[in-house]
N, C-alpha and C. Protein backbone atom coordinates (compact mmCIF):
# COMPACT_ATOMS: atom_id res chain seq x y z
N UNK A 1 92.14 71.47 -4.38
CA UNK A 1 91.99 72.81 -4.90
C UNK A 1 91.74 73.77 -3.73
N UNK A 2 92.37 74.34 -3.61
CA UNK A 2 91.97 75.98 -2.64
C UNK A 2 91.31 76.69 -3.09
N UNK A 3 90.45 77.39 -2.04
CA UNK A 3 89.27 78.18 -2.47
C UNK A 3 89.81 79.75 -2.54
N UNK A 4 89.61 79.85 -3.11
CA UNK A 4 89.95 81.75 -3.59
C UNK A 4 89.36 82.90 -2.82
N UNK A 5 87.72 82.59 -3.02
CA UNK A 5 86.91 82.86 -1.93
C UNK A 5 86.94 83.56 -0.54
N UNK A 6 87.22 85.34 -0.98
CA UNK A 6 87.85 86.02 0.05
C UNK A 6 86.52 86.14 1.14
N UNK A 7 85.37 85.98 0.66
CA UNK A 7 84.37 86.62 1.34
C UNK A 7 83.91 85.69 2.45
N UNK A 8 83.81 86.36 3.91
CA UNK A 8 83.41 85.57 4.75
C UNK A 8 82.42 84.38 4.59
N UNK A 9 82.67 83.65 5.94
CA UNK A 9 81.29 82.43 6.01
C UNK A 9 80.37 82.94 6.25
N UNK A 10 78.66 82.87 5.96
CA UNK A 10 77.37 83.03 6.20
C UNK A 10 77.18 82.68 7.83
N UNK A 11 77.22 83.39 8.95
CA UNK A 11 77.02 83.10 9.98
C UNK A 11 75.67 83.46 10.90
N UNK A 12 74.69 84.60 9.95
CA UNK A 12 73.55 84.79 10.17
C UNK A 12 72.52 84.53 9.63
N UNK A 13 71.15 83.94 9.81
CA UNK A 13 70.06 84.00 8.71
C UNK A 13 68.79 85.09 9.29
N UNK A 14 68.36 85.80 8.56
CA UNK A 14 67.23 86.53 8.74
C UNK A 14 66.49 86.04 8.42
N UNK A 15 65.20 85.68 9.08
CA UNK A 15 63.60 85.44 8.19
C UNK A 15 62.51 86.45 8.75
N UNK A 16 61.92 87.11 7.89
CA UNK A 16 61.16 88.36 7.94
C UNK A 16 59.56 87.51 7.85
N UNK A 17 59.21 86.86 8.61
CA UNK A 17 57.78 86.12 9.12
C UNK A 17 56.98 86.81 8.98
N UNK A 18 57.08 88.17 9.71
CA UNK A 18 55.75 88.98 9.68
C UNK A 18 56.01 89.83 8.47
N UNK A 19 56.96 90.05 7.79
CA UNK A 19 56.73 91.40 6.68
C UNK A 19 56.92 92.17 7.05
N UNK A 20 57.87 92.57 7.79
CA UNK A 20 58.02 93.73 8.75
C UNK A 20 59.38 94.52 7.83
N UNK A 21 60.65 94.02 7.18
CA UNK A 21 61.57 93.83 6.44
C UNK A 21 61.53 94.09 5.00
N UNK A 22 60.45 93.61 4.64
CA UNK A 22 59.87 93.06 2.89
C UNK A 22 58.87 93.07 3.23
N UNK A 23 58.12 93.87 2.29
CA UNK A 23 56.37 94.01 2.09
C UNK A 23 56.21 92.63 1.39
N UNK A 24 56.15 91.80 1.34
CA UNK A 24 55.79 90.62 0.35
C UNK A 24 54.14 90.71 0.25
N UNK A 25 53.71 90.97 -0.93
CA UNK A 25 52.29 90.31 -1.17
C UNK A 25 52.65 90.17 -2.80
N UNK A 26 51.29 89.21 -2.98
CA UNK A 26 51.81 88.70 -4.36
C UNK A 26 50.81 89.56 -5.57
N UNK A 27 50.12 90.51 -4.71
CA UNK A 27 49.49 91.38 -6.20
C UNK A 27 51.03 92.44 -6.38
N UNK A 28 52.08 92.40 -5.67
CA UNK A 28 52.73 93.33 -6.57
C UNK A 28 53.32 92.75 -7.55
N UNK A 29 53.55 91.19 -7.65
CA UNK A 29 53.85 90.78 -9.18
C UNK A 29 52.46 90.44 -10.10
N UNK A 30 51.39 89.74 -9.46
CA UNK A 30 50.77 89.16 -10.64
C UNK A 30 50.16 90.55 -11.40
N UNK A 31 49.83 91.88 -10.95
CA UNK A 31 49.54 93.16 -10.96
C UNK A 31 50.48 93.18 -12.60
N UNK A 32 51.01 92.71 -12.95
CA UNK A 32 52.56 93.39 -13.90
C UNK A 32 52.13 91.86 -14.63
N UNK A 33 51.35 91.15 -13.94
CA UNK A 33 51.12 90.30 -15.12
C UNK A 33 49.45 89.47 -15.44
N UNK A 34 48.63 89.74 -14.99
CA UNK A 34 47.39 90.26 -14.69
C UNK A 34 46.76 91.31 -15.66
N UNK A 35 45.81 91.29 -16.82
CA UNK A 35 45.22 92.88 -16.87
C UNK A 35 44.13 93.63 -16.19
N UNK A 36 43.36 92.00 -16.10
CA UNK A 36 41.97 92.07 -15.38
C UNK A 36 42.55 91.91 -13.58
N UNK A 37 41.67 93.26 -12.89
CA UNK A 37 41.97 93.01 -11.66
C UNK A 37 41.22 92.34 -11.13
N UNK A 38 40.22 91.54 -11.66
CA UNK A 38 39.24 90.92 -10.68
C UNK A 38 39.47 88.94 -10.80
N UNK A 39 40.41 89.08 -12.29
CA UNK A 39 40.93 87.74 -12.71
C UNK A 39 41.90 87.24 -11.93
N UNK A 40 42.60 88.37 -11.42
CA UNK A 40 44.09 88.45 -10.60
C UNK A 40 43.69 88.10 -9.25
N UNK A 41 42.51 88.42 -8.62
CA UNK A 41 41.71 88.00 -7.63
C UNK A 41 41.25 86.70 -7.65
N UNK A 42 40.97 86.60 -8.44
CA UNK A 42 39.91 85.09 -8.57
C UNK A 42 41.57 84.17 -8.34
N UNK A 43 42.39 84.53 -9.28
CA UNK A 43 43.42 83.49 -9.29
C UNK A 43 44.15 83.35 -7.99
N UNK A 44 44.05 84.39 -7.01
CA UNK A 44 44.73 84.64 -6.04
C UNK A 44 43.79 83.90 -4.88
N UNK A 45 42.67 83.73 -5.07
CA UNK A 45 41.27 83.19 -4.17
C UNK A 45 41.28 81.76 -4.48
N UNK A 46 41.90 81.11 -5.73
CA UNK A 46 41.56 79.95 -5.90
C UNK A 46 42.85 79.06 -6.41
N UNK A 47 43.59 79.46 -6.96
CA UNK A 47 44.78 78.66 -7.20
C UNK A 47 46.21 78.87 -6.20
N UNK A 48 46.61 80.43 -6.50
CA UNK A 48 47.89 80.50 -6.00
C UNK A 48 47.54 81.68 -4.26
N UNK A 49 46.81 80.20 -3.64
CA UNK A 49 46.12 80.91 -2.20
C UNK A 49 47.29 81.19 -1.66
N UNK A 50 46.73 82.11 0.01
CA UNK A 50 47.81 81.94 1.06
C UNK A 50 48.16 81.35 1.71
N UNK A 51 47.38 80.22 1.68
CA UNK A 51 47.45 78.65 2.15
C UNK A 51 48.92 78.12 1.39
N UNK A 52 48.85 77.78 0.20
CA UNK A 52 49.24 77.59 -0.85
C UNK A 52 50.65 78.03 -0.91
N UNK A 53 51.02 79.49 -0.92
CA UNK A 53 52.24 79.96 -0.55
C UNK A 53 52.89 79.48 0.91
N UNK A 54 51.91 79.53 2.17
CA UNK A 54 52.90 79.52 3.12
C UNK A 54 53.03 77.46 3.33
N UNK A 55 52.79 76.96 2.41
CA UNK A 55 53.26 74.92 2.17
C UNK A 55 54.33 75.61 1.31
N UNK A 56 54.73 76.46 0.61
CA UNK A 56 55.64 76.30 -0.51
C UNK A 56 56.88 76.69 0.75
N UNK A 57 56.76 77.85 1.72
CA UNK A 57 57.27 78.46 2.31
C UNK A 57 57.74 77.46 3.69
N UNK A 58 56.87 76.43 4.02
CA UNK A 58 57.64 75.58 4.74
C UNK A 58 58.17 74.14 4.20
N UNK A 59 58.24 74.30 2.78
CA UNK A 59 59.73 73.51 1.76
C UNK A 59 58.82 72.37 1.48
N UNK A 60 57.65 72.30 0.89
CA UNK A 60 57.19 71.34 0.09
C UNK A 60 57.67 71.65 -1.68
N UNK A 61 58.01 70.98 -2.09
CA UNK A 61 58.64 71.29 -3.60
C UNK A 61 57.63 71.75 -4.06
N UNK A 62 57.43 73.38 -5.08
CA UNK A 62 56.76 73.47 -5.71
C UNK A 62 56.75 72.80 -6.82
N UNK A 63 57.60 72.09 -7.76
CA UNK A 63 57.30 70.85 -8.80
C UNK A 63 56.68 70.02 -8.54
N UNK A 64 55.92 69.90 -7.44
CA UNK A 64 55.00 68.80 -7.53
C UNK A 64 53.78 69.69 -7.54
N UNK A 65 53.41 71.16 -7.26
CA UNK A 65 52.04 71.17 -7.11
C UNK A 65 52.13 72.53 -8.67
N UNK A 66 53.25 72.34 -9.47
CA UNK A 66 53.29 73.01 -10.61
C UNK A 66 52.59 72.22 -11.63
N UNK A 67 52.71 70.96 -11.64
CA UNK A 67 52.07 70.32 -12.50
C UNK A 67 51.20 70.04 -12.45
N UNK A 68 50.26 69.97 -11.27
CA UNK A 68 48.85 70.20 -10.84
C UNK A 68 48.25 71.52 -11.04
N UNK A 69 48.64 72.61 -11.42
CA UNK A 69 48.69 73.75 -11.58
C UNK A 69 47.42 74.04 -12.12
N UNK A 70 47.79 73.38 -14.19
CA UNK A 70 46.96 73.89 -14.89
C UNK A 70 45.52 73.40 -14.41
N UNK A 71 45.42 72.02 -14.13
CA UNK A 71 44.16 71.60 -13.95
C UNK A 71 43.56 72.34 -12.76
N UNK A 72 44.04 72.53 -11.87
CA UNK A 72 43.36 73.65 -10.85
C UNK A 72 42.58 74.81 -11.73
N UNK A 73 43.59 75.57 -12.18
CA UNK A 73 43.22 77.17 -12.63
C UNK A 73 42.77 76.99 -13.84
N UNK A 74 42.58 76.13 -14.83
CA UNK A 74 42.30 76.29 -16.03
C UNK A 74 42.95 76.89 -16.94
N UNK A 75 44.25 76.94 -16.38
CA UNK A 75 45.02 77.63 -17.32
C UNK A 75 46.02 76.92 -17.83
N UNK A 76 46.60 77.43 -18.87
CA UNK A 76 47.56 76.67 -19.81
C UNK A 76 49.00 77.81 -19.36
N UNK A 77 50.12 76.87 -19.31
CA UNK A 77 51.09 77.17 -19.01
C UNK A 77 52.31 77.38 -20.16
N UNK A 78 52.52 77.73 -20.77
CA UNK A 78 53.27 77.74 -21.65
C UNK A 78 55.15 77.69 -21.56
N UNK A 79 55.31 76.36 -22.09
CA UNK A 79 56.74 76.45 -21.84
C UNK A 79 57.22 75.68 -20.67
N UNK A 80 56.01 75.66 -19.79
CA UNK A 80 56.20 74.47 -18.46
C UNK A 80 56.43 75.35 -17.33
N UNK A 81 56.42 75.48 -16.15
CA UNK A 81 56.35 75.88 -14.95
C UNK A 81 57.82 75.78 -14.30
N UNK A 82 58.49 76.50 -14.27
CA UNK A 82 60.05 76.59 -13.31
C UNK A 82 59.92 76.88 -11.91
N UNK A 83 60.58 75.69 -10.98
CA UNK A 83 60.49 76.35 -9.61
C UNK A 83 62.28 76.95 -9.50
């Protein structure tokens, strides 16, 4: 089969390390899903640390520490955890 596929090959990768590119912090999502700001803290201090993000960020599967999840935070997940 031939590829159709007019659009060039991927010959560059960017990674924005410092945030210099992309503001990344994670109260601008849990903020939108969060009501309590001090809950959104606590969860951010104790479950989904910055520790935590930068193991996800050097390619440990988050399905393995999704299902460890609830028992960390005490929280119930509904529907199951998607990485």
């Amino acid at each position: 089969m031939l590829s159709t596929n007019s659009d060039p090959p991927v010959r560059k990768v960017l990674f924005d390390l410092g945030g210099v590119l992309v503001d990344w912090n994670p109260r601008h999502l849990y903020r939108q899903l969060f009501v309590d700001e001090a809950a959104m803290e606590h969860f951010l201090a104790t479950v989904c640390t910055q520790a935590w993000n930068e193991e996800q960020d050097e390619g440990r599967p988050c399905s393995r520490d999704t299902r460890n999840m609830p028992s960390r935070s005490g929280l119930m997940i509904h529907g199951g955890a998607r990485c």
